[in-house]
Protein backbone atom coordinates (compact mmCIF):
# COMPACT_ATOMS: atom_id res chain seq x y z
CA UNK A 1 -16.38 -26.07 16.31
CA UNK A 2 -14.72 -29.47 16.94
CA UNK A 3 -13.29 -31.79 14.30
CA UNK A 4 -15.44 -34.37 15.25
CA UNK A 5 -18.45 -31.98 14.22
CA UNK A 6 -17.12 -30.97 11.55
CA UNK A 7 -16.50 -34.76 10.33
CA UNK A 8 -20.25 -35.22 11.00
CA UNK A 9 -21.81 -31.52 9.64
CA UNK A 10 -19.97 -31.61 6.43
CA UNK A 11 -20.99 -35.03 4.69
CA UNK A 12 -24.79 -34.43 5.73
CA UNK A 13 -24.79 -30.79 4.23
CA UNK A 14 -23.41 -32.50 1.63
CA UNK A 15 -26.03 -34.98 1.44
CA UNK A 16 -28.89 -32.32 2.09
CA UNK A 17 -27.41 -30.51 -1.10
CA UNK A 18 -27.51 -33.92 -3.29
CA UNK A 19 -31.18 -34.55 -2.29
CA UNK A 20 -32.46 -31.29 -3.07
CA UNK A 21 -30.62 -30.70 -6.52
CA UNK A 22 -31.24 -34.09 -7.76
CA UNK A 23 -27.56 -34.90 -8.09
CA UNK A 24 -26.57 -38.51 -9.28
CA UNK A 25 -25.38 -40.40 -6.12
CA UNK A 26 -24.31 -43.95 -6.66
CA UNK A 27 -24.67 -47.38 -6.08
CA UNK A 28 -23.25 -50.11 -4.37
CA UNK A 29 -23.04 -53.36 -7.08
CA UNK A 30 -25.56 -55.58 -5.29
CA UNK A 31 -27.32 -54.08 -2.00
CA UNK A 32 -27.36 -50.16 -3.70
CA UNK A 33 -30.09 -48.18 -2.33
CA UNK A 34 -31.86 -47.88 -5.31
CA UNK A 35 -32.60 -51.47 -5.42
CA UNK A 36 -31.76 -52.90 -1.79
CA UNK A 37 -34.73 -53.24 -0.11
CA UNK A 38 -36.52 -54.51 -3.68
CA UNK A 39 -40.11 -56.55 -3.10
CA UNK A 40 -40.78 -58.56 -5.58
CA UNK A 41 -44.60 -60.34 -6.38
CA UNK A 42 -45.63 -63.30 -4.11
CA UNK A 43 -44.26 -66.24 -5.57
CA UNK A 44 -40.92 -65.03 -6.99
CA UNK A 45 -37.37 -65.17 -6.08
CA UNK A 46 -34.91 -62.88 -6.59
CA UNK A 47 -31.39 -63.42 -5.79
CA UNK A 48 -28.23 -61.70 -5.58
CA UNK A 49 -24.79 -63.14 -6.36
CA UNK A 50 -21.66 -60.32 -5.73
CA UNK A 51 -18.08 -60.25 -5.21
CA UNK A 52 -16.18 -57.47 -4.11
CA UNK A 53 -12.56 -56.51 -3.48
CA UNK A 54 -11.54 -53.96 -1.10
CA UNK A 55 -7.84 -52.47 -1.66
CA UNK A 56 -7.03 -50.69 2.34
CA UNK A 57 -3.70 -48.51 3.17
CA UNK A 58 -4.62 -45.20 3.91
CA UNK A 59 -7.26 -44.11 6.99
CA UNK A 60 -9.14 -41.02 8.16
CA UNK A 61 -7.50 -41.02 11.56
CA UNK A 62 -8.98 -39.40 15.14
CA UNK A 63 -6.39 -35.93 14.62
CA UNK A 64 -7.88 -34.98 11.51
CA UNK A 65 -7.02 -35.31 7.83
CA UNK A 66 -5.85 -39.06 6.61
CA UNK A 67 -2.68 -41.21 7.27
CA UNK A 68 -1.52 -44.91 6.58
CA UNK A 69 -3.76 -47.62 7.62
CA UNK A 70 -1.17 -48.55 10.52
CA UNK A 71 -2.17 -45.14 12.40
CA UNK A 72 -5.78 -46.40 12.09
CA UNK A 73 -4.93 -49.59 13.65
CA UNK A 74 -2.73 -48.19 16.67
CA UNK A 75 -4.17 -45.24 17.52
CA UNK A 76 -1.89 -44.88 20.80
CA UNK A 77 1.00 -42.53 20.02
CA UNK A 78 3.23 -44.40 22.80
CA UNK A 79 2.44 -47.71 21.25
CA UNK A 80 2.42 -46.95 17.68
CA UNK A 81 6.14 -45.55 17.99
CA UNK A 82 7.11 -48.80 19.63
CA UNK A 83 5.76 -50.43 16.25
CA UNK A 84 8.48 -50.87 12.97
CA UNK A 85 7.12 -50.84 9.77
CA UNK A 86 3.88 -50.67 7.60
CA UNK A 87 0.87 -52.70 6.95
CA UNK A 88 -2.09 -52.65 4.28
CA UNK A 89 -4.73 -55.49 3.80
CA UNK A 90 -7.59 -56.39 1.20
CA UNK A 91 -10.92 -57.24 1.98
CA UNK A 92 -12.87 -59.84 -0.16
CA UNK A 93 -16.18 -60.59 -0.02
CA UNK A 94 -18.66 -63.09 -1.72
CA UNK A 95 -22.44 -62.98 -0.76
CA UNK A 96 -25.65 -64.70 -1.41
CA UNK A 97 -28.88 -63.05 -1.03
CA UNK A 98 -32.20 -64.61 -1.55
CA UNK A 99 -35.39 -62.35 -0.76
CA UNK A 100 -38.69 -64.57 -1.58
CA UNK A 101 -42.42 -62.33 -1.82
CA UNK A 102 -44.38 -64.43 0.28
CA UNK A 103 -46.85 -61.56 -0.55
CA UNK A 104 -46.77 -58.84 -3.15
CA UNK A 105 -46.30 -56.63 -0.31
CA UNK A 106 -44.74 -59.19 2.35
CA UNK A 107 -40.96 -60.27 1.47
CA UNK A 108 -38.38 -62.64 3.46
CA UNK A 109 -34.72 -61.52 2.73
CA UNK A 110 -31.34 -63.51 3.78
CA UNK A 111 -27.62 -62.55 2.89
CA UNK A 112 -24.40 -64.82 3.87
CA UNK A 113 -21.56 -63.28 2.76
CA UNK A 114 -17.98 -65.23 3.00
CA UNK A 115 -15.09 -62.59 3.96
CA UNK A 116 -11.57 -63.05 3.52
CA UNK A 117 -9.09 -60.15 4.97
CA UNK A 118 -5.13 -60.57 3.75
CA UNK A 119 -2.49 -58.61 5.26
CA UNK A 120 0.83 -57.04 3.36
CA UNK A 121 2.44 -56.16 7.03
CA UNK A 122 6.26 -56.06 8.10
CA UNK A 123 5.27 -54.98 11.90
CA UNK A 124 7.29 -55.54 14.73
CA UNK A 125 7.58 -54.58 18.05
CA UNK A 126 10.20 -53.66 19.98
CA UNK A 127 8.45 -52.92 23.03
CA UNK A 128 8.71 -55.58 26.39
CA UNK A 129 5.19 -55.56 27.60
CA UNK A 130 3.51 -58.92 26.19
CA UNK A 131 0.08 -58.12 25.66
CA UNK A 132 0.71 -55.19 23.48
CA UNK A 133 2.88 -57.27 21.65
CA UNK A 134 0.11 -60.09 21.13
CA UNK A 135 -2.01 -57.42 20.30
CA UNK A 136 -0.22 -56.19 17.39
CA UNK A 137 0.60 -59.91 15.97
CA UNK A 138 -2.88 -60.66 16.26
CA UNK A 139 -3.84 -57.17 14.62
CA UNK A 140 -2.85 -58.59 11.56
CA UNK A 141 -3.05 -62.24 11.35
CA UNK A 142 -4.67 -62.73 7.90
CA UNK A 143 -8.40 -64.08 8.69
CA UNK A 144 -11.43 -65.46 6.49
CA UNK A 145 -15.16 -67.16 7.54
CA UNK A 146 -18.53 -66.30 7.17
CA UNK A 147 -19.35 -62.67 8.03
CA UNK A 148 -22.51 -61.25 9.14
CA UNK A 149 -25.62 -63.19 8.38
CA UNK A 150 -28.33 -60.52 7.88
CA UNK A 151 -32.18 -61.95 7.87
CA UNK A 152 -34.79 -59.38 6.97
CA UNK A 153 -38.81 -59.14 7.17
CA UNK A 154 -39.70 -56.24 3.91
CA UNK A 155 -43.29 -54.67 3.89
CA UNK A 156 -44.19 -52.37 1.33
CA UNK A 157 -47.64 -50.11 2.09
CA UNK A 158 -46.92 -47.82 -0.65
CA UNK A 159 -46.12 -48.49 -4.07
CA UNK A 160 -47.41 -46.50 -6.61
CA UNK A 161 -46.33 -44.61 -9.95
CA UNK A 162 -44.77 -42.00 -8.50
CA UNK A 163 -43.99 -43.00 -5.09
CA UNK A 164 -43.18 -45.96 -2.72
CA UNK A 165 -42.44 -46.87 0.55
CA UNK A 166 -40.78 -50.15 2.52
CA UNK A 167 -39.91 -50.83 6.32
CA UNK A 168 -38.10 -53.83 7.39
CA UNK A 169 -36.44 -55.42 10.71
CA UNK A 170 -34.29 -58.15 11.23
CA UNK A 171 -31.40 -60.12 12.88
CA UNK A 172 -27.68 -59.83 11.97
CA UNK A 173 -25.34 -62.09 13.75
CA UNK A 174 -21.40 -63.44 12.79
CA UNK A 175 -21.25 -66.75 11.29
CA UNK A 176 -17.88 -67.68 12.27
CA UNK A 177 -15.62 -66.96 14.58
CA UNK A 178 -13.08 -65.50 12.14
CA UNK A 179 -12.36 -62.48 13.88
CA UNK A 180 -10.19 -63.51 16.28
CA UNK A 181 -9.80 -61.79 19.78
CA UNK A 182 -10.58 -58.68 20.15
CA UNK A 183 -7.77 -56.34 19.41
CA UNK A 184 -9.98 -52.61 19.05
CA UNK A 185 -12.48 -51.49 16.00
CA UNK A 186 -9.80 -52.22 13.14
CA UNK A 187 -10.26 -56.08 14.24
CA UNK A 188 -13.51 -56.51 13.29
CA UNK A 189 -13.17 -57.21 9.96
CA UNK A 190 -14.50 -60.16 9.20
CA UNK A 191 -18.00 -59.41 10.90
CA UNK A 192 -19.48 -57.71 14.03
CA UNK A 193 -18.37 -59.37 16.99
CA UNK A 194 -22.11 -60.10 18.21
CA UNK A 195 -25.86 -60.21 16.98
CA UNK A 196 -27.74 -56.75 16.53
CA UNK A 197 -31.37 -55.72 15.82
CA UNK A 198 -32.25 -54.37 12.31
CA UNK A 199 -34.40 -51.87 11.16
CA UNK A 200 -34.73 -50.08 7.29
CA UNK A 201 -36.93 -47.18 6.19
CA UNK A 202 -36.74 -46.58 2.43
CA UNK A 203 -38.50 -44.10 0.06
CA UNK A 204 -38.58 -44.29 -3.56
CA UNK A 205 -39.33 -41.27 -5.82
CA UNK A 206 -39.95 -41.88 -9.60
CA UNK A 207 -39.66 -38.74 -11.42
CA UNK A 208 -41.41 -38.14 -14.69
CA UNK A 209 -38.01 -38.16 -16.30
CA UNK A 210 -38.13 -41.21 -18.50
CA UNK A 211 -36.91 -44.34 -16.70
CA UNK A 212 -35.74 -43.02 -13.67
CA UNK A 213 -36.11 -43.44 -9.39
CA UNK A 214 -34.35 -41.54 -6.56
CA UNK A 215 -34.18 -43.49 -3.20
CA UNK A 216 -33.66 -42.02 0.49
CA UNK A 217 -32.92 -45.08 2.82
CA UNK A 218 -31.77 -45.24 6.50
CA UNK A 219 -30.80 -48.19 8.35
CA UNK A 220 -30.17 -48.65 11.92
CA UNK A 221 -27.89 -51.65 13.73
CA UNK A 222 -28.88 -51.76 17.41
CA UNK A 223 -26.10 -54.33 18.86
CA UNK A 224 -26.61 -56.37 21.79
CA UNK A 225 -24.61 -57.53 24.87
CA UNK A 226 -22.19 -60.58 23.85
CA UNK A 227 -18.82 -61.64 25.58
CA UNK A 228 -15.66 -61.45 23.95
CA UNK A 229 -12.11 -62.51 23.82
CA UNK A 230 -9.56 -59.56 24.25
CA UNK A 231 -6.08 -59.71 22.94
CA UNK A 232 -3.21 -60.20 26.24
CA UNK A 233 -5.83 -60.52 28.65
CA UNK A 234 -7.52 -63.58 30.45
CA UNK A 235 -11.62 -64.80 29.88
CA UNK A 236 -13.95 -63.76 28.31
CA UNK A 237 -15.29 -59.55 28.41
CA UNK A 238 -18.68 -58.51 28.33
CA UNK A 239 -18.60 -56.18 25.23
CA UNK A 240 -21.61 -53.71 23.44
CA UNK A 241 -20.91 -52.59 20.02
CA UNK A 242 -21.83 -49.28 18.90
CA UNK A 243 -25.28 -48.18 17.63
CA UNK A 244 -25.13 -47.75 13.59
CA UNK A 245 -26.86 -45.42 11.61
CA UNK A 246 -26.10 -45.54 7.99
CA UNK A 247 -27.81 -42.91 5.83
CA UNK A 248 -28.28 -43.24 1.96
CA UNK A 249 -29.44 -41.26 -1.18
CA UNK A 250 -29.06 -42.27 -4.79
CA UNK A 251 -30.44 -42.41 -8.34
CA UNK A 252 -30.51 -44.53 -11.16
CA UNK A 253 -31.34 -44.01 -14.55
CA UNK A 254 -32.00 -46.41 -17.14
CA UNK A 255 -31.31 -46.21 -20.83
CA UNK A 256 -32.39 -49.15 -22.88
CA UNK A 257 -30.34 -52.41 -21.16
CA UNK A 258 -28.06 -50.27 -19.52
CA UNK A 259 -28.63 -49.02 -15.59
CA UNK A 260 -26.13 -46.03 -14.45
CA UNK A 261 -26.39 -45.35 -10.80
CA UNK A 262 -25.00 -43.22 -8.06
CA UNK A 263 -24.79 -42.76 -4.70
CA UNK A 264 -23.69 -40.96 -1.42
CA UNK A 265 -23.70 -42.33 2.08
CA UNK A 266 -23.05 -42.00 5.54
CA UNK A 267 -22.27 -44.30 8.10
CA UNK A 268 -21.99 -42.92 11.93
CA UNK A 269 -21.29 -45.37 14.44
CA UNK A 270 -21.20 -44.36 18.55
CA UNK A 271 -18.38 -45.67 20.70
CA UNK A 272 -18.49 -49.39 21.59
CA UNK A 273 -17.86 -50.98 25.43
CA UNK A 274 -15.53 -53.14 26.62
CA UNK A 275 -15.41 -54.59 30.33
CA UNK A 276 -18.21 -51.89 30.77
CA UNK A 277 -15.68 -49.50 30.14
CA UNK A 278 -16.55 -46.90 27.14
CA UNK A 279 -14.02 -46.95 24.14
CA UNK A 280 -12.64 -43.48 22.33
CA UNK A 281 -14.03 -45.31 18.74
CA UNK A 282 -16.53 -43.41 17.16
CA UNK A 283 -16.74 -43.97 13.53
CA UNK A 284 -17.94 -41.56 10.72
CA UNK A 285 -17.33 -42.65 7.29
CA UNK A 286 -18.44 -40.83 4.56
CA UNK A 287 -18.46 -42.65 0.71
CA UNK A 288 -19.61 -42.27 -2.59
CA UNK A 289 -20.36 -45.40 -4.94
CA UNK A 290 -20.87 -45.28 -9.15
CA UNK A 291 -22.52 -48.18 -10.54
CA UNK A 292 -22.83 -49.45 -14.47
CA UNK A 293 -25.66 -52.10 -14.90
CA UNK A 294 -26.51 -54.30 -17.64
CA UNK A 295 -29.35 -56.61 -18.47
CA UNK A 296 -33.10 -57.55 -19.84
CA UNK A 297 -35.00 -56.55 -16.78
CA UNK A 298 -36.69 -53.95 -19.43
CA UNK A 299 -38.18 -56.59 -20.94
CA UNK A 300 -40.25 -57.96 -18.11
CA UNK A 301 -42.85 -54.76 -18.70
CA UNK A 302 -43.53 -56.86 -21.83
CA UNK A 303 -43.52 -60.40 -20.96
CA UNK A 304 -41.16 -62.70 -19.36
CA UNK A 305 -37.63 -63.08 -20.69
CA UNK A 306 -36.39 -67.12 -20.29
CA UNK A 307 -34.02 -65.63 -17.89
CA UNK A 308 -34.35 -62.01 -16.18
CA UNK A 309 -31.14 -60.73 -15.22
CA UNK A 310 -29.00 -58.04 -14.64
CA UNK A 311 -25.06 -57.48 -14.29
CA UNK A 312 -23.67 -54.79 -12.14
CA UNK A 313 -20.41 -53.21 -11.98
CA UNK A 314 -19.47 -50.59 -8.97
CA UNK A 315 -16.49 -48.33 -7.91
CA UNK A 316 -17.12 -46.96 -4.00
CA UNK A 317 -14.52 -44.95 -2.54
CA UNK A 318 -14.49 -43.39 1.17
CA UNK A 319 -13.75 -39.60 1.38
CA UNK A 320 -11.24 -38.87 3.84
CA UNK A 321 -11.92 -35.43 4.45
CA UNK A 322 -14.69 -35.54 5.23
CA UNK A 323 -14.56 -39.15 7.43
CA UNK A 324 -13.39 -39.91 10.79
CA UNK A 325 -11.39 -42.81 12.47
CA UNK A 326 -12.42 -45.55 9.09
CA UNK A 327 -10.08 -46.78 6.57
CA UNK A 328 -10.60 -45.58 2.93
CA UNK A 329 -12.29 -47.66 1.30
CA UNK A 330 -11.23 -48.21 -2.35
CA UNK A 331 -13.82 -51.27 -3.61
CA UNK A 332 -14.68 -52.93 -6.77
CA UNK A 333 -17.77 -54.94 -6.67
CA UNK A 334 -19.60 -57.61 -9.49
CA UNK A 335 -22.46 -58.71 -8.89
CA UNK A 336 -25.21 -60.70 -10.89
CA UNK A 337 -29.22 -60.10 -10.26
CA UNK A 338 -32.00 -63.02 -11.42
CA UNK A 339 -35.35 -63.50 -10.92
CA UNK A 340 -37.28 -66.99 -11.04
């Protein structure tokens, strides 16, 4: 069997396994699946407030196994030995989500998230061809601007002790133009480089064991046709980005004020086009997330607390073994959750 199907066979075993023992998975600090897709009553508000940091030097590369970030970013052999030195980066990222119940079963949700990427790199080329070596001083030219802007319609037909159920679609598109020209899929990493078509299915199990819910979630990005600039080369090129599917379990527990979360996911991503000429990028990127939550949202089973909130704290890291052609992701993520 191939690595490639091995990079996609083991993480969903994996994930089989966690659903069907009822394993802790985790949870991302503010869009977790064990509260992303939250509807809340007609009337209310609830809003998310998160900041993340997201520490990058090591990737799971195309030959198997993992290697420094700079193998990630020139995956050409011949190039990459024409290329001195090393390079890291860290990913920042503040977002804003609002999601408003225009009925208890009918919810509006919009993120913007701000996204700064900084580069630690001492590359330099000693090649002579000129486009390769804009390419690689454009690779990692430190960039920040509004990433993707994600609006969502959330319906909820079943909600119910021990069971419930929401579907949503939307519109992502970048809010800046932040990423720069095109320079392959380690360059877009600021946001997507054009709109895409959302849609979430999410299920919701809560077990008769005291305060708890297990969530199964799947999300699809269907990108459409934009142009593009591209590194060394002249105009503008029609480009497609590849179809997303990210897959998600988790479960959270609560014990008095405190939330403790976990959760496993998998994002698989299909090879993107360029000048209507088919990449070599496929992306598989498996990662687990633990989460820490505290607040009064307890107390809204009771009454209504002068202010409803919760705090979140999260850890996600990308496992490399069993990932292909994604950095490793090493984030820490804070995030603060009201309701008004």
């Amino acid at each position: 069997m191939s690595a490639v199907a091995h990079a996609v066979l083991r993480p969903v075993v994996f994930l089989l396994c966690l659903a069907l023992l009822g394993l802790p998975g985790a949870q991302r600090a503010a869009f977790g699946a064990t509260d992303r897709d939250e509807v809340v009553p007609a009337g209310v508000w609830l809003t998310r407030a998160s900041l993340s940091v997201d520490a990058q030097d090591t990737a799971a590369v195309r030959d198997g196994g993992t290697a420094p970030l700079k193998e990630y970013l020139l995956p050409q052999r011949a190039v990459r030995a024409q290329v001195d030195g090393s390079v890291s980066r860290r990913v920042t990222e503040a977002a804003l989500q609002g999601t408003y119940g225009i009925t208890d079963a009918w919810n509006v949700s919009l993120k913007v998230p701000h996204v700064s990427v900084r580069y630690d790199a001492s590359l330099r080329y000693t090649g002579d061809d000129t486009a390769t070596a804009e390419r690689v001083d454009e690779m990692a030219r430190d960039r920040a601007g509004l990433g993707d802007v994600r609006l969502l319609s959330l319906h909820r037909p079943v909600f119910g002790d021990r069971n419930a159920f929401t579907f949503g679609y939307g519109l992502s598109w970048p809010g800046s133009e932040a990423n720069g020209p095109y320079t392959g899929l380690g360059g877009e990493v600021v946001h997507h480089y054009g709109p895409a078509l959302l849609g979430v299915l999410h299920y919701t199990r809560y077990p008769a064991l005291g305060r708890s819910r297990f969530d199964a979630r799947v999300e699809v990005r269907d990108p459409r046709a934009t142009k593009v600039e591209v590194a060394g080369v002249e105009g503008k090129k029609p480009y497609v980005g590849g179809r997303e599917t990210t897959v998600t379990l988790g479960w959270a527990s609560e014990v008095q004020r405190f939330t403790l979360a976990g959760e496993g996911e998998l994002y698989v991503r299909t090879p993107t086009t360029v000048d209507n000429a088919l990449q070599n990028d496929p992306v598989y990127d498996y990662t687990t997330r633990l989460r820490v939550g505290y607040g009064n949202l307890v107390e809204l089973e009771r009454g209504r607390p002068a202010f409803p909130y919760r705090v979140d704290l999260s850890y996600e890291r990308t496992l490399g073994q069993m990932s292909f052609n994604t950095p490793l992701h090493n984030r820490v993520s804070l995030s603060l959750l009201t309701y008004f």
